[in-house]
C-alpha atoms as a PDB file:
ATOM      1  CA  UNK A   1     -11.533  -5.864 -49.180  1.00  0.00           C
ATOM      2  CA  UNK A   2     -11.290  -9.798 -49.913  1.00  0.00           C
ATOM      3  CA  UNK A   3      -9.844 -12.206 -47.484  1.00  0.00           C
ATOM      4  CA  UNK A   4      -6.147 -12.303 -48.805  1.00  0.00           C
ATOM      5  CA  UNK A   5      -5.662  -8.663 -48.778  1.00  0.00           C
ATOM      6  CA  UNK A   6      -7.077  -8.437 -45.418  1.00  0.00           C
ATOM      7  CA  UNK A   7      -4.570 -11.181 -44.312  1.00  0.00           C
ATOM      8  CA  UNK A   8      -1.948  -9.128 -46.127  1.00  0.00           C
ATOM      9  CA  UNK A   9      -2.540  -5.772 -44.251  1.00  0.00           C
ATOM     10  CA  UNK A  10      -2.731  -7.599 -41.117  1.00  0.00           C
ATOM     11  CA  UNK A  11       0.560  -8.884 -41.724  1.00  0.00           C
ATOM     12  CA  UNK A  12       2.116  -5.632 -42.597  1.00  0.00           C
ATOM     13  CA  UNK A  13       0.768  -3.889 -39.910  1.00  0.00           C
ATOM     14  CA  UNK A  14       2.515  -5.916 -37.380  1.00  0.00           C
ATOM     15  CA  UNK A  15       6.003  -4.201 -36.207  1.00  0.00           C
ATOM     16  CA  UNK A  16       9.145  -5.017 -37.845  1.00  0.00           C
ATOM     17  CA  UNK A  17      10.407  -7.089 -34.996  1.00  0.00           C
ATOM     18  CA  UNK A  18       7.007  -9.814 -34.886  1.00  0.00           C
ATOM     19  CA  UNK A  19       7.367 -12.998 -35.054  1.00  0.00           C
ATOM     20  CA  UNK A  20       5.682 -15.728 -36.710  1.00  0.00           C
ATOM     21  CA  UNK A  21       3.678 -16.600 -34.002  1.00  0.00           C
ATOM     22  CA  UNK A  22       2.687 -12.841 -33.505  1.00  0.00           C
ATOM     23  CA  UNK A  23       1.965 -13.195 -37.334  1.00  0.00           C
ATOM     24  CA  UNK A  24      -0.225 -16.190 -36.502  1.00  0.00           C
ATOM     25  CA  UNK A  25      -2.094 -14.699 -34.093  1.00  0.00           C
ATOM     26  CA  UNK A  26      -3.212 -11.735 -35.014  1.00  0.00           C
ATOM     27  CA  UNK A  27      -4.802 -13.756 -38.531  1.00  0.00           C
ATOM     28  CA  UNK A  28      -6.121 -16.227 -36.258  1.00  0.00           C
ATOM     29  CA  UNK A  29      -8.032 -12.944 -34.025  1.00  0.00           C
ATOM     30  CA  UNK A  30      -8.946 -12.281 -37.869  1.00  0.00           C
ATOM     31  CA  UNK A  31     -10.547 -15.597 -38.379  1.00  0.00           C
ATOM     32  CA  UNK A  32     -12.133 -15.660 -34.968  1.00  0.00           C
ATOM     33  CA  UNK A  33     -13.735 -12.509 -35.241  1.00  0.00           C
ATOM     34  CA  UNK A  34     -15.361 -13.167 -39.380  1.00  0.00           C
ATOM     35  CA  UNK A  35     -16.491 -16.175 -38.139  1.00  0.00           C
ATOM     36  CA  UNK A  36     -18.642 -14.765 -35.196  1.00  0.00           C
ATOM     37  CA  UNK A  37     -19.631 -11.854 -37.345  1.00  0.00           C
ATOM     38  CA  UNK A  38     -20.986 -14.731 -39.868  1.00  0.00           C
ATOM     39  CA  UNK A  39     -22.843 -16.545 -37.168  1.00  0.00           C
ATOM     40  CA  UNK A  40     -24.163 -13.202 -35.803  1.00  0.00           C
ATOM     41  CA  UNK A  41     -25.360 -12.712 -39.528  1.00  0.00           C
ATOM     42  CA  UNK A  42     -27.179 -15.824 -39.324  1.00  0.00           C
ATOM     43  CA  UNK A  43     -28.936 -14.954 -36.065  1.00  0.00           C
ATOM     44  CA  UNK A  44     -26.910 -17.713 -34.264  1.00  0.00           C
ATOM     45  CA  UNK A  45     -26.876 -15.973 -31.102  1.00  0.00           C
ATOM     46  CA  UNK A  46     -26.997 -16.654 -27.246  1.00  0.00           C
ATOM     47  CA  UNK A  47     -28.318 -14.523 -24.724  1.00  0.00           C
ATOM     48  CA  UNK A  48     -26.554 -12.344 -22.246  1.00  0.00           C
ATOM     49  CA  UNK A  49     -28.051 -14.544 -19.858  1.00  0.00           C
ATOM     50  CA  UNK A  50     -26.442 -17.884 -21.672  1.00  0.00           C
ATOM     51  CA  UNK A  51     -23.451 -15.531 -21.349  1.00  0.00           C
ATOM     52  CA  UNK A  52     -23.558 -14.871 -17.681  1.00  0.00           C
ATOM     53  CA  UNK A  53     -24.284 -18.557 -16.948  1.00  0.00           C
ATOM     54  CA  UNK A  54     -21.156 -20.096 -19.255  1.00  0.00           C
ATOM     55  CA  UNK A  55     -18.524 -17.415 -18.086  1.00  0.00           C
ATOM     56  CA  UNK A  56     -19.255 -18.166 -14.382  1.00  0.00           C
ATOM     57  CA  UNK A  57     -18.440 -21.929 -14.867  1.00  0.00           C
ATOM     58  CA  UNK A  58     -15.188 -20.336 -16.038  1.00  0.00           C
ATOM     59  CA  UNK A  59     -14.788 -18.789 -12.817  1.00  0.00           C
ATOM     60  CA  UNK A  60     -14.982 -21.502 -10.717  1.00  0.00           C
END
């Protein structure tokens, strides 16, 4: 399925009373999550580790 028809069926599988923000976010979720499956494609990875580390300076 090419980018504009997934954009498309995101769209119309949103509920009849969304928003354009709702609209907005759920293609930007889209984008987010091609993007990391693109860099995960490329092997540009971090370790669970790297994970650990970076989400506990978000707990602080």
């Amino acid at each position: 399925m090419g980018t504009k028809q997934q954009m498309l069926k995101a769209i119309e599988e949103l509920p009849e009373d969304a928003g354009v923000e709702d609209a907005l976010d759920r293609l930007y979720l889209l984008y987010k999550v091609e993007k990391g499956l693109g860099q995960a494609d490329r092997g540009e990875l971090i370790s669970q580790e790297e994970v650990r580390q970076r989400m506990a300076k978000w707990v602080k």
